[in-house]
Protein backbone atom coordinates (compact mmCIF):
# COMPACT_ATOMS: atom_id res chain seq x y z
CA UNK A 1 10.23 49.72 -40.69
CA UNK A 2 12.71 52.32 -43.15
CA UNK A 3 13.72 53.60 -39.56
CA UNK A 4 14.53 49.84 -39.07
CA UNK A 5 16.45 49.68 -41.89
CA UNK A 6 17.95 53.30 -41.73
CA UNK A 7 19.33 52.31 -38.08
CA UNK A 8 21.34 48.84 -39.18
CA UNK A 9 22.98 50.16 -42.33
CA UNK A 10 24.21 52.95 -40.15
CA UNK A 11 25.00 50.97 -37.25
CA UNK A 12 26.93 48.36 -39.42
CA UNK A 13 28.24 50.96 -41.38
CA UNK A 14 29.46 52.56 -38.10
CA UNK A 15 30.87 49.06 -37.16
CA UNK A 16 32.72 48.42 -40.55
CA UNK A 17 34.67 52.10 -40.43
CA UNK A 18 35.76 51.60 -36.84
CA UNK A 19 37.44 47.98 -37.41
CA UNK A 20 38.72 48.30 -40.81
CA UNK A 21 39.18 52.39 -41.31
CA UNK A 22 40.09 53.43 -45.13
CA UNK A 23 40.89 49.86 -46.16
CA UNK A 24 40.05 48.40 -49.35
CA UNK A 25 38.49 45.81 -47.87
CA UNK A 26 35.59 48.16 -46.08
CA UNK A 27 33.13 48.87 -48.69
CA UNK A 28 32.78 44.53 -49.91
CA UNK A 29 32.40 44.02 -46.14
CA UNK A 30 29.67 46.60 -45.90
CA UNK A 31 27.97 45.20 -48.98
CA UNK A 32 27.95 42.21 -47.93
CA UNK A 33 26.94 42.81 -43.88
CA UNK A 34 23.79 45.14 -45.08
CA UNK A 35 22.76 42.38 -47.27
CA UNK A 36 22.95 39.42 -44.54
CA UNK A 37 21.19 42.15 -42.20
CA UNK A 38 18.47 43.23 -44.65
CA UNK A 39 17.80 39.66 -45.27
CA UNK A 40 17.18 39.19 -41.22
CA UNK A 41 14.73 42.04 -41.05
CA UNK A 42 13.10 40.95 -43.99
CA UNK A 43 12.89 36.94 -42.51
CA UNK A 44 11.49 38.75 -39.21
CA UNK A 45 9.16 40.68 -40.28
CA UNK A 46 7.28 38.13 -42.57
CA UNK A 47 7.53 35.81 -39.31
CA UNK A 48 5.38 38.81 -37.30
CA UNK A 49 3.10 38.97 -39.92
């Protein structure tokens, strides 16, 4: 599950540096992204349970 985890912050992190570059703007977008996706993989995997 970390690996989970580990994978989407990077991936989204990947995602947010490619659109946006050194804006200001990067790091609240990346806050906010991880959050929403954290909150996914945390919905899904009490749903498998």
């Amino acid at each position: 599950m970390l690996v989970l985890v580990w994978f989407v912050v990077c991936a989204i992190f990947a995602f947010v540096q490619f659109i946006l570059g050194d804006s200001g703007h990067s790091l609240e977008l990346f806050a906010v992204m991880s959050a929403i996706a954290l909150f996914l993989i945390s919905r899904i995997k009490h749903k498998i349970k």
